[in-house]
Protein backbone atom coordinates (compact mmCIF):
# COMPACT_ATOMS: atom_id res chain seq x y z
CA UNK A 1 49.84 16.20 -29.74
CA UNK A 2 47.18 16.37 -26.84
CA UNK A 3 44.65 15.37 -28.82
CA UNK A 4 46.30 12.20 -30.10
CA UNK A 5 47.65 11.13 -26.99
CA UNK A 6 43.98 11.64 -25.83
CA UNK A 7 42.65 9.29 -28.81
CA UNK A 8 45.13 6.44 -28.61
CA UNK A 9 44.19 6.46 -24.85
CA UNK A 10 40.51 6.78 -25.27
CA UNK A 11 40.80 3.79 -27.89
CA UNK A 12 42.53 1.62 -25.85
CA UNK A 13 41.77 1.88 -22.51
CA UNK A 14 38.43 2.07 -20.75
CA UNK A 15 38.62 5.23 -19.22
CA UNK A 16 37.51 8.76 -20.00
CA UNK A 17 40.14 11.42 -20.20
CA UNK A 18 39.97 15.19 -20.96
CA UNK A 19 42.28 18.10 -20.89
CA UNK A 20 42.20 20.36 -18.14
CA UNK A 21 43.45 23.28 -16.12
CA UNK A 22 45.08 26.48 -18.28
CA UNK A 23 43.70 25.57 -21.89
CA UNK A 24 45.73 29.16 -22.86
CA UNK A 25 49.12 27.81 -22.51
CA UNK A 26 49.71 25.76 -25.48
CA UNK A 27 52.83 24.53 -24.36
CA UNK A 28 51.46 22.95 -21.35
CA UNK A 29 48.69 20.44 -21.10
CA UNK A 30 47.17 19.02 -18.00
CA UNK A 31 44.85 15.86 -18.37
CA UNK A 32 42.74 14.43 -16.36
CA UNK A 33 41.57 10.88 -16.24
CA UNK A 34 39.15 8.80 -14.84
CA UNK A 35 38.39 5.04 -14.61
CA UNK A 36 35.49 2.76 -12.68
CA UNK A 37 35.74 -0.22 -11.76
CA UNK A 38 34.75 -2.36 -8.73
CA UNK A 39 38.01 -3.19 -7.77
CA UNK A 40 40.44 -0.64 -6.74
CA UNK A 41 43.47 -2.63 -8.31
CA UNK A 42 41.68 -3.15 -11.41
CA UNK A 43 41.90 1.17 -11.18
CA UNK A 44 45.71 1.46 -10.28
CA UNK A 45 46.25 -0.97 -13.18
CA UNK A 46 44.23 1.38 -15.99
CA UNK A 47 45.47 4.03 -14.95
CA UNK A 48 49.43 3.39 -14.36
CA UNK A 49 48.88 1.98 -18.42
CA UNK A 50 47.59 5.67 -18.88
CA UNK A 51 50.88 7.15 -17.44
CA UNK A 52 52.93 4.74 -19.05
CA UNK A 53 51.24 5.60 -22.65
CA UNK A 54 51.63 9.49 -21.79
CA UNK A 55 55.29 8.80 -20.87
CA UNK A 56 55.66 7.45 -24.32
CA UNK A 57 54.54 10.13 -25.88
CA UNK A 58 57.41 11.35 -28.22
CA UNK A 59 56.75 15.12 -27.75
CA UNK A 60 55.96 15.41 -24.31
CA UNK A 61 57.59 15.28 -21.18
CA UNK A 62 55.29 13.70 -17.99
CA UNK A 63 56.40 15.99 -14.80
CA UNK A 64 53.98 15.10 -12.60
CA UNK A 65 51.41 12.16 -12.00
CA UNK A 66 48.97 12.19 -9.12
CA UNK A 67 46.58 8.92 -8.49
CA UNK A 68 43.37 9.11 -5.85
CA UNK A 69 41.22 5.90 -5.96
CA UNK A 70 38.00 6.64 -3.94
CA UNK A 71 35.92 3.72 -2.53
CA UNK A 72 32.40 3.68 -1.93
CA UNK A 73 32.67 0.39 -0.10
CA UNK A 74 31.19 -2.71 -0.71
CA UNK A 75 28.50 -2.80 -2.83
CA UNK A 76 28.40 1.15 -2.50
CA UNK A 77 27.77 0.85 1.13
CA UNK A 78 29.77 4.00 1.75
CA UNK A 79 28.08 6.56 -0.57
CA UNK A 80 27.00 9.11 1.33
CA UNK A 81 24.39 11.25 -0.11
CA UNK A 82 22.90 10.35 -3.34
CA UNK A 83 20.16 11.01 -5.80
CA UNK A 84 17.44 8.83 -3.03
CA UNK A 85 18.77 10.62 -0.32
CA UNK A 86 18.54 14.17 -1.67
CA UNK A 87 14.84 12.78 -3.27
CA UNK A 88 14.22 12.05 0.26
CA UNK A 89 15.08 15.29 1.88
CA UNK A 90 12.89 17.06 -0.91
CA UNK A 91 15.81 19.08 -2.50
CA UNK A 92 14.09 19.13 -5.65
CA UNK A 93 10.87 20.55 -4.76
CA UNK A 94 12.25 24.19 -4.46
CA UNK A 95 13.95 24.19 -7.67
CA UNK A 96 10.66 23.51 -9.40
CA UNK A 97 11.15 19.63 -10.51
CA UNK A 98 7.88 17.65 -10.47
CA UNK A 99 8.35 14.00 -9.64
CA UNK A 100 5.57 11.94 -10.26
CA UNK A 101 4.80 9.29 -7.53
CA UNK A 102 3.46 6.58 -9.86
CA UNK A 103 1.11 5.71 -12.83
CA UNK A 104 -1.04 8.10 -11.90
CA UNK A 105 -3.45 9.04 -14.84
C-alpha cells in the first residue's frame, strides 16, 4: 500500500517522498515529503496534489497533514551558513579533509 502510494507519487509529481517515523507498526505509515522550487506557491501547490493523491488512497485513511515552506529569500539571500561559510571558518581542517587551493601541480 505504502509503497504504491509512494510510486504513483514519485511518478507524478516532482518531489521526493519517503516513509518515516515507527517503520515497526505496519498498520501505520508516516511519510514525509519534500519539494523545491523557487516559488513558495509553486510548493503549496505540489504538495496539497500530494495530500490530495494520499487522500485517495483506497486503503488508507489521511489523519493528519502538516505543511512548512522555508524560504531562503531572494536569490538565497537568507541562507545562513553554508558549505563557503563553514569552508571559510576552516571546519574541515580538523576532520582531516584536504582542499586543494588550485591547479597546483
Amino acid at each position: 500500500m505504502v509503497k504504491g502510494l509512494k510510486d504513483r507519487v514519485r511518478a507524478k509529481l516532482p518531489v521526493s517522498i519517503a516513509e518515516i517515523g515507527d517503520l515497526e507498526r505496519w498498520q501505520v505509515a508516516t511519510l514525509g515529503v519534500s519539494v523545491v522550487s523557487n516559488e513558495a506557491a509553486r510548493c503549496s501547490e505540489v504538495l496539497s496534489h500530494v495530500a490530495s493523491l494520499a487522500g485517495g488512497a483506497h486503503d488508507a485513511l489521511v489523519a493528519d497533514v502538516a505543511t512548512e515552506i522555508v524560504s531562503f529569500g531572494d536569490g538565497g539571500s537568507g541562507i545562513r551558513g553554508g558549505i563557503e561559510q563553514a569552508l571559510d571558518r576552516g571546519a574541515f581542517s580538523d576532520a582531516g579533509f584536504d582542499f586543494p587551493a588550485g591547479d597546483e601541480e
